[in-house]
Protein backbone atom coordinates (compact mmCIF):
# COMPACT_ATOMS: atom_id res chain seq x y z
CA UNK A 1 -126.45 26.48 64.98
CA UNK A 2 -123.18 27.05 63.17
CA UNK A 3 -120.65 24.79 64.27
CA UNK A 4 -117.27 25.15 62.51
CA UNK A 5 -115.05 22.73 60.76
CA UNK A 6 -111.86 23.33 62.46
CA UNK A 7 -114.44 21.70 65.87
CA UNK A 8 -115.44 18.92 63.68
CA UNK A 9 -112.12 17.85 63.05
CA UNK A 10 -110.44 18.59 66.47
CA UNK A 11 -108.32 21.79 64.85
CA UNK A 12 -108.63 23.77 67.79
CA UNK A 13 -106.88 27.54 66.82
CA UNK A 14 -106.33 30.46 68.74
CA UNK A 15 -106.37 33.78 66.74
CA UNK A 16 -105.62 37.15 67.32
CA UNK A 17 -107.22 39.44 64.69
CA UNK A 18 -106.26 43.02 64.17
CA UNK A 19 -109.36 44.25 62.13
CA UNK A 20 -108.70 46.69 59.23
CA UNK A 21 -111.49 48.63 57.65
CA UNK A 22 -110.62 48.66 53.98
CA UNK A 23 -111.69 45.16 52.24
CA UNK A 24 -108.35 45.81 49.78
CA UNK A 25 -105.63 46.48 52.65
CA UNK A 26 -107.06 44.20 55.97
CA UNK A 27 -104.30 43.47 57.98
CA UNK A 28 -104.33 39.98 60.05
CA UNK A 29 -102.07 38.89 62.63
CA UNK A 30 -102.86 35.62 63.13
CA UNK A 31 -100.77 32.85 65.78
CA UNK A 32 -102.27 29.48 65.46
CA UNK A 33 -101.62 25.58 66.76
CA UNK A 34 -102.78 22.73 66.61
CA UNK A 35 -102.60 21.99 70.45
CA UNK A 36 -104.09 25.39 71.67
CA UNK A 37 -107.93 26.17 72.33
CA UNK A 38 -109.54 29.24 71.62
CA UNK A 39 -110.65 31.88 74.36
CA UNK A 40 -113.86 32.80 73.67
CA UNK A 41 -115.72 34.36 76.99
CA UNK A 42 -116.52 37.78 78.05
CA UNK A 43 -114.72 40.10 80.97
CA UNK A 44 -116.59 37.90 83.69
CA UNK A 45 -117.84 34.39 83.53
CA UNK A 46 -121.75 35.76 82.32
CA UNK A 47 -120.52 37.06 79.29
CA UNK A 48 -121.59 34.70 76.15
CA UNK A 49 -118.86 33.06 74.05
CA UNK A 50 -118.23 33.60 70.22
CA UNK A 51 -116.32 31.33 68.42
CA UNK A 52 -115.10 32.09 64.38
CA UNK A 53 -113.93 29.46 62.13
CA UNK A 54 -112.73 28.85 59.17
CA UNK A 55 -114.97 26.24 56.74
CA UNK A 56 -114.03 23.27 55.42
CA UNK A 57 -113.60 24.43 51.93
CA UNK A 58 -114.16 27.99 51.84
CA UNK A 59 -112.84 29.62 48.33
CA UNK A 60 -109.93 31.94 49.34
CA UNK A 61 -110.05 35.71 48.67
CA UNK A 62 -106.33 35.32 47.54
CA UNK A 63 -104.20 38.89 47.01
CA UNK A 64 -103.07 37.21 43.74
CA UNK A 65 -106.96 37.43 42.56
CA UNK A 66 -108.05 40.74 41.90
CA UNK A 67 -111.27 42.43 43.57
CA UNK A 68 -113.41 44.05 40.55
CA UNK A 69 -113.50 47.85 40.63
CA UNK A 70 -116.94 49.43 40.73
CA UNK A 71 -117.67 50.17 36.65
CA UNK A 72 -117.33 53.49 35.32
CA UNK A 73 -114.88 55.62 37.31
CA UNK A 74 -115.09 58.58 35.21
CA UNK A 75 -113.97 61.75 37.11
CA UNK A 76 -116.34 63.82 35.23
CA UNK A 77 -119.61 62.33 35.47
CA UNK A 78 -121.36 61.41 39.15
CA UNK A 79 -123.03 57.58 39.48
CA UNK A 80 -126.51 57.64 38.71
CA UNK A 81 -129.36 57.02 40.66
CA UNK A 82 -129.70 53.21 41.35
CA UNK A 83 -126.76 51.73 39.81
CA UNK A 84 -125.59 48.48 39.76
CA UNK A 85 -121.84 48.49 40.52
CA UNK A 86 -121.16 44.86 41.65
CA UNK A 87 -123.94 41.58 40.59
CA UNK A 88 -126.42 42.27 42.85
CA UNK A 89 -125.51 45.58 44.15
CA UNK A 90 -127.37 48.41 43.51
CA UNK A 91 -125.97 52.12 45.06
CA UNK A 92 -127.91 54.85 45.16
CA UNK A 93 -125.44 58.20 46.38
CA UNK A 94 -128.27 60.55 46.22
CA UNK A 95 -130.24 58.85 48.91
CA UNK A 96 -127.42 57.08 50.83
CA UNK A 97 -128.70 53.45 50.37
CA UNK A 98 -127.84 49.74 48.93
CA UNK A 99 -130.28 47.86 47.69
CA UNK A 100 -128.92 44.10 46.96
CA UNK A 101 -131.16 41.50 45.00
CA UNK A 102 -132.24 38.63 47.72
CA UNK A 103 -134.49 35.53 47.58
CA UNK A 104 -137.28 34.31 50.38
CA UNK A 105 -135.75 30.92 51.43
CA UNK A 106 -137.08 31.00 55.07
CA UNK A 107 -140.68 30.60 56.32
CA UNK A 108 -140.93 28.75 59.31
CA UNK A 109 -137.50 28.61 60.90
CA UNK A 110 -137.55 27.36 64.40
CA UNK A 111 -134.31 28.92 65.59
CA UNK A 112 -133.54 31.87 63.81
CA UNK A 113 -130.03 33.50 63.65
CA UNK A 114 -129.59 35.18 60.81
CA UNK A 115 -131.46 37.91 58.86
CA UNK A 116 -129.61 37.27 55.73
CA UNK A 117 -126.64 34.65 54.10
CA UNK A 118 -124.92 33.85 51.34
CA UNK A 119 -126.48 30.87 48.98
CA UNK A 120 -125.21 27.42 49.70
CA UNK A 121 -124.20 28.24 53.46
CA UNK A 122 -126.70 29.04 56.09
CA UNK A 123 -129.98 28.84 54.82
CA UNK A 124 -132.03 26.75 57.32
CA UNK A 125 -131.08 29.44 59.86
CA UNK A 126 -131.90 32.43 57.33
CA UNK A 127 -134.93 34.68 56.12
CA UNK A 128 -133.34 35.36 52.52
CA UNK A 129 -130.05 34.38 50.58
CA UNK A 130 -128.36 37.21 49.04
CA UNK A 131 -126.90 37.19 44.90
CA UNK A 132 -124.10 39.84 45.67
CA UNK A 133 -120.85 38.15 47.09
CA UNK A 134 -120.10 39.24 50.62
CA UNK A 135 -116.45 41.26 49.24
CA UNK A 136 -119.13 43.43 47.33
CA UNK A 137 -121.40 44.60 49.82
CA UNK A 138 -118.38 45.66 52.14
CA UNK A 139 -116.54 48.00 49.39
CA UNK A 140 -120.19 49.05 48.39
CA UNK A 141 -121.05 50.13 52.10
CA UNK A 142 -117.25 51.99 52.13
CA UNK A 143 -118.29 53.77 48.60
CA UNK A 144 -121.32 54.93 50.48
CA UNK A 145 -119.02 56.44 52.66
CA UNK A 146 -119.31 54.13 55.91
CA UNK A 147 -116.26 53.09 57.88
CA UNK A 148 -116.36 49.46 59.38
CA UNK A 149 -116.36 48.74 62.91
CA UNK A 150 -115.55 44.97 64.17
CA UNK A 151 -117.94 42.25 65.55
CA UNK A 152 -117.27 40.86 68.84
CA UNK A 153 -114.51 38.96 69.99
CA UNK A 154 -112.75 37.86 73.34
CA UNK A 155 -109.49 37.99 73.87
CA UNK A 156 -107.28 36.34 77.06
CA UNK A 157 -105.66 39.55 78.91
CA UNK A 158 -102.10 38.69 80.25
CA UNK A 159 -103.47 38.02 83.74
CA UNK A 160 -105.44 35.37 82.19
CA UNK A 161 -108.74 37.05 82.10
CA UNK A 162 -110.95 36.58 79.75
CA UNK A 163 -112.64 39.94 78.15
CA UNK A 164 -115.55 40.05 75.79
CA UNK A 165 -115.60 43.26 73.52
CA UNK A 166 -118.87 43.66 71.94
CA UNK A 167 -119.38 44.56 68.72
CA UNK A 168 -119.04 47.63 67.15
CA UNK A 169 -119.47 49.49 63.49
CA UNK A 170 -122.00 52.40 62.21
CA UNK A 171 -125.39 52.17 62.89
CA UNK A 172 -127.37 50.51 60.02
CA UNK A 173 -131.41 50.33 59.16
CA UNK A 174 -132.66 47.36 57.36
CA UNK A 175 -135.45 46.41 54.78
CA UNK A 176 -137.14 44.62 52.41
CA UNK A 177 -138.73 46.11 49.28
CA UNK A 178 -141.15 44.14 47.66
CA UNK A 179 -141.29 43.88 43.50
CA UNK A 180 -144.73 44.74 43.66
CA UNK A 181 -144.60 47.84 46.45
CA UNK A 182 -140.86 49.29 45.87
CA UNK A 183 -142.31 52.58 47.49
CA UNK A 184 -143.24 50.47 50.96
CA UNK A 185 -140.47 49.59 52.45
CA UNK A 186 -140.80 47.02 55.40
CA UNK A 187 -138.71 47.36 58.75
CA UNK A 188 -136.28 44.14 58.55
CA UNK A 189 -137.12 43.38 62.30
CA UNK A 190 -140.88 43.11 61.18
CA UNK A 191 -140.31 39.63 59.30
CA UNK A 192 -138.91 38.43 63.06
CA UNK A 193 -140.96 37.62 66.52
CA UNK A 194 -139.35 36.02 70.14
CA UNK A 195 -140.61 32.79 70.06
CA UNK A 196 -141.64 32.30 73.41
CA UNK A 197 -144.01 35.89 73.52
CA UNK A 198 -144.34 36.34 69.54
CA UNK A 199 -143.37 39.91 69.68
CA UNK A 200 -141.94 41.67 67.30
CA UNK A 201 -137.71 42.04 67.56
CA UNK A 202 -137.86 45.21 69.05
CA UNK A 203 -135.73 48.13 66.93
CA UNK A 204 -134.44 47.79 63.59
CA UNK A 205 -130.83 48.98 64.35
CA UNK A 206 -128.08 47.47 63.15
CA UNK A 207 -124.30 47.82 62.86
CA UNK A 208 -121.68 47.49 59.98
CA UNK A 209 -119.22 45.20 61.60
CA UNK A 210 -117.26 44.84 58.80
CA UNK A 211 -116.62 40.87 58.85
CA UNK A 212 -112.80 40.08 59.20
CA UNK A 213 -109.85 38.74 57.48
CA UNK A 214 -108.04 35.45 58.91
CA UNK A 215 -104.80 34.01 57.40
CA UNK A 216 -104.62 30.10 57.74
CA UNK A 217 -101.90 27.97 56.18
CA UNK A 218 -100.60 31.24 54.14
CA UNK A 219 -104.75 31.95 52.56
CA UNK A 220 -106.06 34.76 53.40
CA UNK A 221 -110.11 34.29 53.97
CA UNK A 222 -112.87 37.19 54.45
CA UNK A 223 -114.88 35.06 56.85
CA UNK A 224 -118.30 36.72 55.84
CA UNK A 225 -117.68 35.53 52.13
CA UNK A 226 -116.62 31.78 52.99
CA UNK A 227 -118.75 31.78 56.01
CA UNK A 228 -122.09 33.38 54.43
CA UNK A 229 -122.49 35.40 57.31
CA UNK A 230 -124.29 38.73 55.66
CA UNK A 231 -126.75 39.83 58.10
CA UNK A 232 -126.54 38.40 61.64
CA UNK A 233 -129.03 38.32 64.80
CA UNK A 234 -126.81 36.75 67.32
CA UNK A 235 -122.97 37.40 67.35
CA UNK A 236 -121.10 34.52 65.71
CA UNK A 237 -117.92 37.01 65.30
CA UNK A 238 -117.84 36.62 61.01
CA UNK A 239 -120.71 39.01 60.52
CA UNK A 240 -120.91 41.71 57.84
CA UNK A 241 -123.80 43.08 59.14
CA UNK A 242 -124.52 42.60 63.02
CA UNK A 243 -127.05 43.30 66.07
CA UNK A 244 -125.52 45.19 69.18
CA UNK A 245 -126.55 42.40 71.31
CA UNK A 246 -124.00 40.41 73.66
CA UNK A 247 -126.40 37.12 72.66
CA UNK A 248 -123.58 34.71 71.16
CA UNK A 249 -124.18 31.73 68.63
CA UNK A 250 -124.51 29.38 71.90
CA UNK A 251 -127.33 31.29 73.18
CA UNK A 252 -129.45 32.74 70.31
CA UNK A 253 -131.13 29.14 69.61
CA UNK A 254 -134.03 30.26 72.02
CA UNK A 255 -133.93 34.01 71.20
CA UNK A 256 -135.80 34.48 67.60
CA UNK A 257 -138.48 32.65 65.30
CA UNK A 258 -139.20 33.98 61.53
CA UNK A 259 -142.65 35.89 61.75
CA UNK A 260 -144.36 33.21 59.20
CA UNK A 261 -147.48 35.19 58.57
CA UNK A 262 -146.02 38.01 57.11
CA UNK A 263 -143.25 36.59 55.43
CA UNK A 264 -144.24 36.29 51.60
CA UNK A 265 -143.74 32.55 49.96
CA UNK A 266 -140.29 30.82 49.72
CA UNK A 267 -138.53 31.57 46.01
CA UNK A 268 -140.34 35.09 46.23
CA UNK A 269 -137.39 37.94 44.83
CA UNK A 270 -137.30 41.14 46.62
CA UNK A 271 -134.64 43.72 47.64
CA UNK A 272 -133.00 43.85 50.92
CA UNK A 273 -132.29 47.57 51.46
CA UNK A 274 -129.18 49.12 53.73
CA UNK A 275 -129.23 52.39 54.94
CA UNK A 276 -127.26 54.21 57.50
CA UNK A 277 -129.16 55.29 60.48
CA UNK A 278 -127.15 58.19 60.90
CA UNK A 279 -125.98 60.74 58.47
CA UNK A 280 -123.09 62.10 60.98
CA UNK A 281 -121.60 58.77 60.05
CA UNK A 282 -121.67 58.91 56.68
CA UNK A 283 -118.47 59.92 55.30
CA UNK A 284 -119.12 62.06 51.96
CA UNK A 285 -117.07 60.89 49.46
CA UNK A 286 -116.85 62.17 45.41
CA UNK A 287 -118.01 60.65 42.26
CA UNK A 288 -115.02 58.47 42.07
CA UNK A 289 -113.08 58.68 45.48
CA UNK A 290 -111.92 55.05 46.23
CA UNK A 291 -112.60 53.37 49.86
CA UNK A 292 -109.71 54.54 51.85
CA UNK A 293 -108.40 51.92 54.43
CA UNK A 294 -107.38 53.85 57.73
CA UNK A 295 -103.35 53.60 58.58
């Protein structure tokens, strides 16, 4: 489970987040105190709650520091095939996927929530750690030509009603490539069973939620980079990558196991693979068009 710092220390926050969909220009609006508590249910009282917090001591994504450009934005020449543009992040334009360099670091996890983290954050709830830095894979995923949609979130309506919107983004297939068999891909939801039939996680759709930005004593934070949160199963509300599932943080501790048998032995390097499931939401961009953030 991922509890969050501000709970550990009794910082109780309420935040309203207006999503952008450009890493470079996300716009926050943030109102936050001390003395308030979060919101965090659906539109009726069945709804699950998602909570988002801000760690201890993330590293800010500060506008001061700049975000490295993809390498070689020559208007002449088109990227090639399987190119690196960020560490860890491999494009490939020609047949609309990212490959980013992971690491096995999850076998036999009991209560599985994520697919995929950052190193150094959420590992004994995660199938593989990721090299590539959370920033990357966004503006990667926009150069691809995908615009982000939001995870979930609740927000208090001014009757006082509490209203769950579930998340939301362009559809997404995951998978791992193997070192050894880079022409078999395998289905991400292969590698993950319910643990009380040991089925297989049904479907292998995903969505690009796009993460969010929060503002907290004047730092700005991309949650999925200080968080870890790169490929989620249950809705924690930081996610990069998410399920379309209303199954919160609070209930997804009974939900999902790690399919041991097939998974290959911890420290094994492989590629996790993102593709978009559909091509009417791929937005075709040129050689050397930029991510551009909507208005």
């Amino acid at each position: 489970m991922h509890v969050g710092p501000w709970a550990h220390s009794g910082f109780r926050t309420t935040l309203i987040l207006a999503f952008g969909v450009g890493l470079a220009t996300c716009l926050v609006a943030c109102s936050s105190s001390p003395e308030v508590t979060s919101s965090t249910t659906g539109e009726t009282q069945s709804e699950p709650q998602t909570a988002v917090a801000t760690p201890a001591n993330p590293a800010p994504l500060s506008a001061s520091v700049p975000i490295p450009a993809p390498a070689d934005t020559s208007a002449n020449t088109a990227p090639p095939e399987n190119r690196e543009i960020y560490p860890g992040v491999i494009l490939n334009r020609q047949e609309r996927f990212l490959d980013l360099r992971a690491r096995v670091v999850g076998r036999e996890v009991e209560w599985l929530e994520l697919l995929a983290c950052r190193p150094g954050t959420r590992e004994h709830e995660s199938i593989v750690t990721v090299d590539a830095d959370a920033k990357h894979i966004q503006l990667a995923l926009l150069l691809l030509g995908l615009e982000p949609g939001r995870p979930a979130r609740a927000e208090q309506t001014d009757d006082g009603q509490l209203r769950f919107h579930p998340p939301q983004g362009p559809r997404v297939e995951l998978f791992f490539v193997l070192d050894e068999q880079p022409d078999q891909p395998i289905a991400a939801n292969q590698w993950v069973v319910d643990q009380t039939r040991g089925e297989t996680m049904p479907g292998n759709t995903w969505l690009f939620t796009g993460s969010a930005f929060v503002e907290h004593q004047q730092t700005r934070y991309f949650l999925a980079e200080a968080n870890g949160t790169v490929a989620s199963l249950v809705n924690f509300g930081d996610e990069l990558i998410g399920r379309p599932t209303t199954v919160s943080q609070d209930g997804g501790n009974d939900l999902w196991t790690a399919h041991t048998a097939v998974i290959p032995p911890l420290g094994t390097r492989l590629t996790l693979r993102l593709q978009p499931a559909d091509a009417s939401a791929v937005r075709p961009l040129g050689p050397t068009d930029p991510p551009k953030p909507r208005p």
